[in-house]
N, C-alpha and C. Protein backbone atom coordinates (compact mmCIF):
# COMPACT_ATOMS: atom_id res chain seq x y z
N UNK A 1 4.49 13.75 45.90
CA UNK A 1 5.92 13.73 45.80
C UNK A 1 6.36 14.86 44.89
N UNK A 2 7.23 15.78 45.44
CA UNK A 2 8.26 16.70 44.46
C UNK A 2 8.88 16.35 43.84
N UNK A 3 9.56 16.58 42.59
CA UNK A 3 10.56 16.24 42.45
C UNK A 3 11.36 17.60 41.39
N UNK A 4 12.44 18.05 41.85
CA UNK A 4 12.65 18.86 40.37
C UNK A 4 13.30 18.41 39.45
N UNK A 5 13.28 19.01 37.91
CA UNK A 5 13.34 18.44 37.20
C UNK A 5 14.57 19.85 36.41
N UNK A 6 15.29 19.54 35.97
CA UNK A 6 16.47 20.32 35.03
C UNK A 6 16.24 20.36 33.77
N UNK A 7 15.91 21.42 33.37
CA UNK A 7 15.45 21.21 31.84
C UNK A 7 17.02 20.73 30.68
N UNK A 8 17.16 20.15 29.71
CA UNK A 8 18.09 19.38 29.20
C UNK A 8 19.50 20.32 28.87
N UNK A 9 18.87 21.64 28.38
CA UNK A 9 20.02 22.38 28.27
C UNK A 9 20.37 22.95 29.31
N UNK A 10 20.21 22.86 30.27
CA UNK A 10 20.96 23.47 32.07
C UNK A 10 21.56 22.02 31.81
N UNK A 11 21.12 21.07 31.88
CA UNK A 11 22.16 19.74 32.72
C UNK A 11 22.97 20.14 31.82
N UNK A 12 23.05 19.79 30.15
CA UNK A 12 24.39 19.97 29.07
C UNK A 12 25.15 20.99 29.75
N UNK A 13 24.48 22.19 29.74
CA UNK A 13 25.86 22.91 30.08
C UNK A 13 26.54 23.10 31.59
N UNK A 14 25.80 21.98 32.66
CA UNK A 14 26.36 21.70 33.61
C UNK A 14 27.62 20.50 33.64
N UNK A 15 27.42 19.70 32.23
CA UNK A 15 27.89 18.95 32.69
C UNK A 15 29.42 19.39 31.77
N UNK A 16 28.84 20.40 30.66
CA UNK A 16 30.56 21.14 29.85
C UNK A 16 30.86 22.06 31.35
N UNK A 17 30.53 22.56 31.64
CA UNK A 17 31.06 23.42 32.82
C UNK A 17 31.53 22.66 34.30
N UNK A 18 31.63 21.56 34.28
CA UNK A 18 31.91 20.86 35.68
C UNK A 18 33.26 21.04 36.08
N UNK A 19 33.43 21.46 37.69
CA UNK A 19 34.78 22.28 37.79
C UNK A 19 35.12 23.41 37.24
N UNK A 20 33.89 23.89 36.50
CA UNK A 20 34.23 25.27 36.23
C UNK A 20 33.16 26.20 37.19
N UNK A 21 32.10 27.20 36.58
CA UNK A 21 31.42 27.62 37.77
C UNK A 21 30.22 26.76 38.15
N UNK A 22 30.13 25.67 37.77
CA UNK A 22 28.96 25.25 38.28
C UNK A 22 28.97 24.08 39.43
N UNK A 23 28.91 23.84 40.44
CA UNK A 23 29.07 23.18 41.55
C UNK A 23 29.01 21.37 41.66
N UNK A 24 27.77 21.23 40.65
CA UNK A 24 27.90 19.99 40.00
C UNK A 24 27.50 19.65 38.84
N UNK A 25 27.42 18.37 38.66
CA UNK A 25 27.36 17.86 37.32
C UNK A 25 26.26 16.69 37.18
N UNK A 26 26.29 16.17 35.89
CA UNK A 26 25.21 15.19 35.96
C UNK A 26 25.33 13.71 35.39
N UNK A 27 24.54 12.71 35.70
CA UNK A 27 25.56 11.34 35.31
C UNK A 27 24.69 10.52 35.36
N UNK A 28 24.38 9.59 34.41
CA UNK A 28 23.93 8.62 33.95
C UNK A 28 23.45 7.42 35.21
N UNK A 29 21.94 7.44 35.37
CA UNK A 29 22.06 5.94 36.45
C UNK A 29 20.89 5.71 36.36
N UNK A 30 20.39 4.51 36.57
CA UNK A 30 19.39 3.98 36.76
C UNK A 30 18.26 4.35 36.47
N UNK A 31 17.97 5.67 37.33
CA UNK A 31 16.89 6.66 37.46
C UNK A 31 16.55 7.47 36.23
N UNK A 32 18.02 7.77 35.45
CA UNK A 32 17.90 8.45 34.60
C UNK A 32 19.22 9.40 34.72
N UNK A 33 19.27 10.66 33.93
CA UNK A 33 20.16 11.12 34.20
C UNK A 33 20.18 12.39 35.35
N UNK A 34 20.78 12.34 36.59
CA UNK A 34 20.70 12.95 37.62
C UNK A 34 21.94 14.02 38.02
N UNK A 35 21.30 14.56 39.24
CA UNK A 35 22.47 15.51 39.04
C UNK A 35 23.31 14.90 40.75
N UNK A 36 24.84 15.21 40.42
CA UNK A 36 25.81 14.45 41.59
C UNK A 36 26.68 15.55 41.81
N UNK A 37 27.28 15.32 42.93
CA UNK A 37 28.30 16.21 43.43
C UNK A 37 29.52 16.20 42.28
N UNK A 38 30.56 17.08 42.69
CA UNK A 38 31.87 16.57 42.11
C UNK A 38 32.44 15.03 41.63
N UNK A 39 32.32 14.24 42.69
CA UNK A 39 32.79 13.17 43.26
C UNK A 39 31.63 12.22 42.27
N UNK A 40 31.02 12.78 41.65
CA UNK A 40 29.71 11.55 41.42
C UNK A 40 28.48 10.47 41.89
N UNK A 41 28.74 11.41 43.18
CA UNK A 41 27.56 10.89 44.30
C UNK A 41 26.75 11.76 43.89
N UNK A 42 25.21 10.89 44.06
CA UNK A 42 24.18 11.75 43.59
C UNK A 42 23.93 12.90 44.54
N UNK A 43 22.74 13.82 44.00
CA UNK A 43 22.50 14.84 45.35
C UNK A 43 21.07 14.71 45.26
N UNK A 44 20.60 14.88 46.27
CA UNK A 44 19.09 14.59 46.59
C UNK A 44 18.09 16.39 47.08
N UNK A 45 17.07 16.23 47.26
CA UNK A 45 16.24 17.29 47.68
C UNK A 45 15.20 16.73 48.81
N UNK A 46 15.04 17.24 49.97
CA UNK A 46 13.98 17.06 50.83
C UNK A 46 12.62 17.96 50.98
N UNK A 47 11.47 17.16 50.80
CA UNK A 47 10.42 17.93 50.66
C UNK A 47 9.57 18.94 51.60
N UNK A 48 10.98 18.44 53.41
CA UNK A 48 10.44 19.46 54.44
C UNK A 48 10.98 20.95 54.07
N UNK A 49 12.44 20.96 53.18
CA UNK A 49 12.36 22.35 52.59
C UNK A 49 11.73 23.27 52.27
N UNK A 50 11.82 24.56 52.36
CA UNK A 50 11.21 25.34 51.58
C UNK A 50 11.92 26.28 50.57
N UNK A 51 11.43 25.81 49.13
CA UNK A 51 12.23 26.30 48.18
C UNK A 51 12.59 28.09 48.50
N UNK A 52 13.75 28.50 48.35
CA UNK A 52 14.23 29.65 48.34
C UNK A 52 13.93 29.92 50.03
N UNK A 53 14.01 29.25 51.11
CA UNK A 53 14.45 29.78 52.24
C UNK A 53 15.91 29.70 52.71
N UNK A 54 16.08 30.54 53.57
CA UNK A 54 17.78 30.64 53.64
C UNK A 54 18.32 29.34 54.19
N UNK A 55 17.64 28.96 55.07
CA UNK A 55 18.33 28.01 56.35
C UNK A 55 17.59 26.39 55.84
N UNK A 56 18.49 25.43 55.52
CA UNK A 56 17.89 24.09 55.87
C UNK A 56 16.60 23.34 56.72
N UNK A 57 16.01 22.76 56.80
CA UNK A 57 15.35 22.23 57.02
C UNK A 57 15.48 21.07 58.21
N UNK A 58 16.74 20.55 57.28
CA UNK A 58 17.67 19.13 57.96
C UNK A 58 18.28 19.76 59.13
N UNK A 59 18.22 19.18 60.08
CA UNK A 59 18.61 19.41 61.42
C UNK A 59 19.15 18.08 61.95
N UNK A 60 20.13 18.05 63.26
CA UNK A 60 20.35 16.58 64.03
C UNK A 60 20.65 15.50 63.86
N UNK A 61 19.85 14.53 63.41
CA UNK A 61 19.80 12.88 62.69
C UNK A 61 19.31 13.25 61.33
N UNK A 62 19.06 14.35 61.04
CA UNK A 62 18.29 14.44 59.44
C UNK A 62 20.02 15.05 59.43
N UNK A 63 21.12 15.56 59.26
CA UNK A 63 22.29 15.93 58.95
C UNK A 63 23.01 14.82 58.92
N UNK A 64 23.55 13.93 60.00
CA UNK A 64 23.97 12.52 59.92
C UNK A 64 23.73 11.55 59.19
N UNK A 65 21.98 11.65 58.36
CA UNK A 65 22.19 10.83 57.28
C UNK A 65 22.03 11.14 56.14
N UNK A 66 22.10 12.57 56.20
CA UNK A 66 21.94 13.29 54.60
C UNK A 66 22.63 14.49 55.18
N UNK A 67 24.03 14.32 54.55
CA UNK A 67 24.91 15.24 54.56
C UNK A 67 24.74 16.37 53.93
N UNK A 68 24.68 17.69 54.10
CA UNK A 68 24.76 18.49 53.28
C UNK A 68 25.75 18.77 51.90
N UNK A 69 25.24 19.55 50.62
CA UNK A 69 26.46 19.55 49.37
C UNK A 69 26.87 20.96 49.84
N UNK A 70 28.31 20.84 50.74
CA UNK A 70 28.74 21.54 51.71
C UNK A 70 29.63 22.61 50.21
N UNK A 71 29.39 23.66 50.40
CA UNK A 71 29.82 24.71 49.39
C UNK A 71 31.34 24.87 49.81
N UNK A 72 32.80 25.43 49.47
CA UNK A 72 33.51 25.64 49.63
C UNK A 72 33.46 27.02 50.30
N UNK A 73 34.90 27.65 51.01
CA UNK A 73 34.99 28.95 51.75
C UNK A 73 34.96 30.06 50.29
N UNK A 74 34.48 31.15 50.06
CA UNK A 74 34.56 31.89 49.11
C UNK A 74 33.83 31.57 47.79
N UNK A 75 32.86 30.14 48.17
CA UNK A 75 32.01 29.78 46.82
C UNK A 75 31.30 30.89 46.48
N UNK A 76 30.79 31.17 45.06
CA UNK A 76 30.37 32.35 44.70
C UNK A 76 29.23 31.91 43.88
N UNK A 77 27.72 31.99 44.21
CA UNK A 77 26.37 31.31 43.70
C UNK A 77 25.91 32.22 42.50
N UNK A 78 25.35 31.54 41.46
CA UNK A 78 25.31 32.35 40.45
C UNK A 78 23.99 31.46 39.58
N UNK A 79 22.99 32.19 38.64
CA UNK A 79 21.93 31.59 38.28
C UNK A 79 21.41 30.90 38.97
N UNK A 80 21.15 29.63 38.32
CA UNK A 80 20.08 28.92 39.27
C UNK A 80 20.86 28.02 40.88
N UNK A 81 21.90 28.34 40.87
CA UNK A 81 22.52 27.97 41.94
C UNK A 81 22.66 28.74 43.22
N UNK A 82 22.12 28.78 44.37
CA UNK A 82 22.42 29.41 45.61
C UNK A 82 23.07 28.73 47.13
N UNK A 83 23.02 29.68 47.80
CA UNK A 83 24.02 29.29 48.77
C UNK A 83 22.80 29.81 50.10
N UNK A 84 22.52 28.51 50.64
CA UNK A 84 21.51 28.54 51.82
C UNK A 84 22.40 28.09 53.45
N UNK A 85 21.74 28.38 54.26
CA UNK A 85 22.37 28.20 55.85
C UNK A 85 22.22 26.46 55.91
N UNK A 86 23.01 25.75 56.70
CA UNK A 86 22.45 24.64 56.99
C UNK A 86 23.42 24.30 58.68
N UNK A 87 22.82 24.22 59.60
CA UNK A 87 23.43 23.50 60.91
C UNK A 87 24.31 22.67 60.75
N UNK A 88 25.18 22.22 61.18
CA UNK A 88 25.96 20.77 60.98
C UNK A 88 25.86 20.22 62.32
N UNK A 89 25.76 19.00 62.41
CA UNK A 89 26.14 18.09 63.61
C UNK A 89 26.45 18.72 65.01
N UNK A 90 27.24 19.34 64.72
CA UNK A 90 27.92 19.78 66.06
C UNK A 90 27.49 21.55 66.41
N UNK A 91 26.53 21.90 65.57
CA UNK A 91 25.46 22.84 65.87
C UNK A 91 26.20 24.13 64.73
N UNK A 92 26.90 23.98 64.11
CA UNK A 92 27.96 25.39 63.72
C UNK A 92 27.01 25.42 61.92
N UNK A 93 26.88 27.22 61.93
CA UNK A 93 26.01 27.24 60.67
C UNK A 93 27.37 27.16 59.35
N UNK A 94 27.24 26.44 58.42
CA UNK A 94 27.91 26.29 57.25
C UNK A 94 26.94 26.59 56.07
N UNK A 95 27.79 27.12 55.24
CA UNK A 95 26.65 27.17 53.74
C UNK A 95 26.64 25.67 52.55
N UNK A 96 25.64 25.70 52.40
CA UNK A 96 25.53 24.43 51.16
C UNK A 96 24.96 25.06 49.90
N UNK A 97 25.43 24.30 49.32
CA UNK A 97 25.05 24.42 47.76
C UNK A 97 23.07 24.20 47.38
N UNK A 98 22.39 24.99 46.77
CA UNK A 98 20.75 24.67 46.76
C UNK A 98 20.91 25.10 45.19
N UNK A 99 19.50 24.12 44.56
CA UNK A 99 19.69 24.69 43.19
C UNK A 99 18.34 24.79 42.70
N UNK A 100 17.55 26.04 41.54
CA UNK A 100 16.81 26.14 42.00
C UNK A 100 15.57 26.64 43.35
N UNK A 101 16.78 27.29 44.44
CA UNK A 101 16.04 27.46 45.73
C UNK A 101 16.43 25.85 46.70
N UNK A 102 16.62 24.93 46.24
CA UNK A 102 16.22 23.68 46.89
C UNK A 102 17.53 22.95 47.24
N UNK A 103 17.67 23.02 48.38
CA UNK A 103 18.92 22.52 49.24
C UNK A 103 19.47 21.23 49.05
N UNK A 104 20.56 20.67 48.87
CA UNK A 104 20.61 19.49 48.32
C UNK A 104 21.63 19.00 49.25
N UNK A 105 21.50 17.88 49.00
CA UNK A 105 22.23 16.76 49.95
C UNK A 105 22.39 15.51 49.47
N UNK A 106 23.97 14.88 50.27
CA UNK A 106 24.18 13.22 50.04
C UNK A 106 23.21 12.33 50.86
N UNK A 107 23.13 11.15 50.66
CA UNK A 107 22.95 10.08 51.48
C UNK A 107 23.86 9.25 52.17
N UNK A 108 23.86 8.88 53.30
CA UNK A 108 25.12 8.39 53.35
C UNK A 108 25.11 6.65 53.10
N UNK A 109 23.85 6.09 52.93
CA UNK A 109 24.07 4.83 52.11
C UNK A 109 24.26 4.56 50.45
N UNK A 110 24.22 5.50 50.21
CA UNK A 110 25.13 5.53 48.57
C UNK A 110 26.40 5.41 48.94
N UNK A 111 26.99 4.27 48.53
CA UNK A 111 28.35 3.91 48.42
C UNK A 111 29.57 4.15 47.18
N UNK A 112 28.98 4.08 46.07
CA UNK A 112 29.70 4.27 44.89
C UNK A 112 29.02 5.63 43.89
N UNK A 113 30.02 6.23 43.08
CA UNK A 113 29.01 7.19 42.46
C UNK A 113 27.95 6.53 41.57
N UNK A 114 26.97 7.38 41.40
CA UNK A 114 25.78 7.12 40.56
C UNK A 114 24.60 6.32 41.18
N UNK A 115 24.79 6.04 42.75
CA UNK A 115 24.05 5.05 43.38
C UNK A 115 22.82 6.10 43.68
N UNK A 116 21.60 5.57 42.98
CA UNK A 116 20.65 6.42 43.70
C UNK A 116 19.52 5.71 44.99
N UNK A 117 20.29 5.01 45.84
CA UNK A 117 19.25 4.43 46.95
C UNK A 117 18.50 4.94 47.80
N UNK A 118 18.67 6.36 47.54
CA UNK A 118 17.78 7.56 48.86
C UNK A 118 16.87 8.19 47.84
N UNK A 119 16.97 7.63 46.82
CA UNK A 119 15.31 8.11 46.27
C UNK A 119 14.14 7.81 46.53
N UNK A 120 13.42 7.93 47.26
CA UNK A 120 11.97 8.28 47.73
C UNK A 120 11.95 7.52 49.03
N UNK A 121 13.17 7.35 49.56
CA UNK A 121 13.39 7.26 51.18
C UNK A 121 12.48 8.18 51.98
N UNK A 122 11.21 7.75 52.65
CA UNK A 122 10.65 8.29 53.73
C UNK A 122 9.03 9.45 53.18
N UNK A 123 9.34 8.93 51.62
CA UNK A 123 8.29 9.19 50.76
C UNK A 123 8.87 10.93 51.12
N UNK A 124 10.07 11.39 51.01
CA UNK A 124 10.70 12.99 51.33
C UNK A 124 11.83 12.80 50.62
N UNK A 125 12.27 12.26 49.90
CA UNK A 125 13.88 12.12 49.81
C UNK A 125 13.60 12.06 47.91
N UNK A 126 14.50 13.00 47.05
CA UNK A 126 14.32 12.50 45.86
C UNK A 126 15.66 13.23 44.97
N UNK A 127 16.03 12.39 44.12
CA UNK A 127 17.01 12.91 43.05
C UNK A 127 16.62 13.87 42.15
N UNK A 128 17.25 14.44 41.94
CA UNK A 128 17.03 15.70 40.55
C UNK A 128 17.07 15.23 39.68
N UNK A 129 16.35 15.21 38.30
CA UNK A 129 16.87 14.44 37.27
C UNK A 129 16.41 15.87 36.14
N UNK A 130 16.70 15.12 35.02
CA UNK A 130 16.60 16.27 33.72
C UNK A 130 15.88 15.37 33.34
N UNK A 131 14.83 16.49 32.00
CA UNK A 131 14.16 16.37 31.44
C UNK A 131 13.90 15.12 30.70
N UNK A 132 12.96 14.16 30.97
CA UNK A 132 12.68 13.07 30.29
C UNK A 132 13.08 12.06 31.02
N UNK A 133 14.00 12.07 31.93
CA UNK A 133 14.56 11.07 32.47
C UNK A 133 13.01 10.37 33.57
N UNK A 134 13.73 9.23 34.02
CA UNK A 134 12.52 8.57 34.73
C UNK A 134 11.48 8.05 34.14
């Protein structure tokens, strides 16, 4: 199992910078402290990835239940944050948010923020957490 790990001073200053340039943030749950979209849904990593390739992995029914962390028009990737290809549903290439190289995505059975239930879904599926956590 992969998992990456955020060393403590990237999450801090992800989480003073949230809504500013950094795409997301990080939040207290269960697991430990993880990293979530805007919204406070966690974001996950799949291990069919390959760190620092352009294009997703997730294709078809792997998109439908792990949504991509769909980047905005004019997002602008910076340090450890990049901007990789990913298919959507209906076949059209969009960019997502990857951090680290590593493409990240929702689940769509997380219902509330901070829910981490797609962690180690399919022995491929895992949350980011920072240092120590877990």
């Amino acid at each position: 199992m992969k998992r990456i790990v955020i060393g403590l001073a990237a999450a801090l200053a992800m989480t003073a910078a949230a809504g500013a340039m950094e795409p997301a943030k990080t939040m207290e749950t269960s697991l430990g402290t993880v990293l979530v979209g805007p919204e406070g849904m966690t974001l996950y990593t799949f291990d069919k990835d390959t760190q620092g390739a352009a294009m997703s992995a997730c294709v078809d029914k792997c998109i439908e239940n792990w949504p991509p962390f769909l980047a905005g028009e004019g997002a602008m990737a910076e340090g450890e944050w990049t901007l990789v290809d990913v298919k959507d549903a209906d076949g059209a290439t969009k960019k997502m948010w990857a951090y680290d190289g590593w493409p990240l995505y929702y689940w769509v059975k997380d219902s509330v923020p901070g829910d981490v239930t797609g962690d180690g879904v399919g022995d491929v599926w895992h949350v980011v957490v920072t240092e120590g956590s877990m």
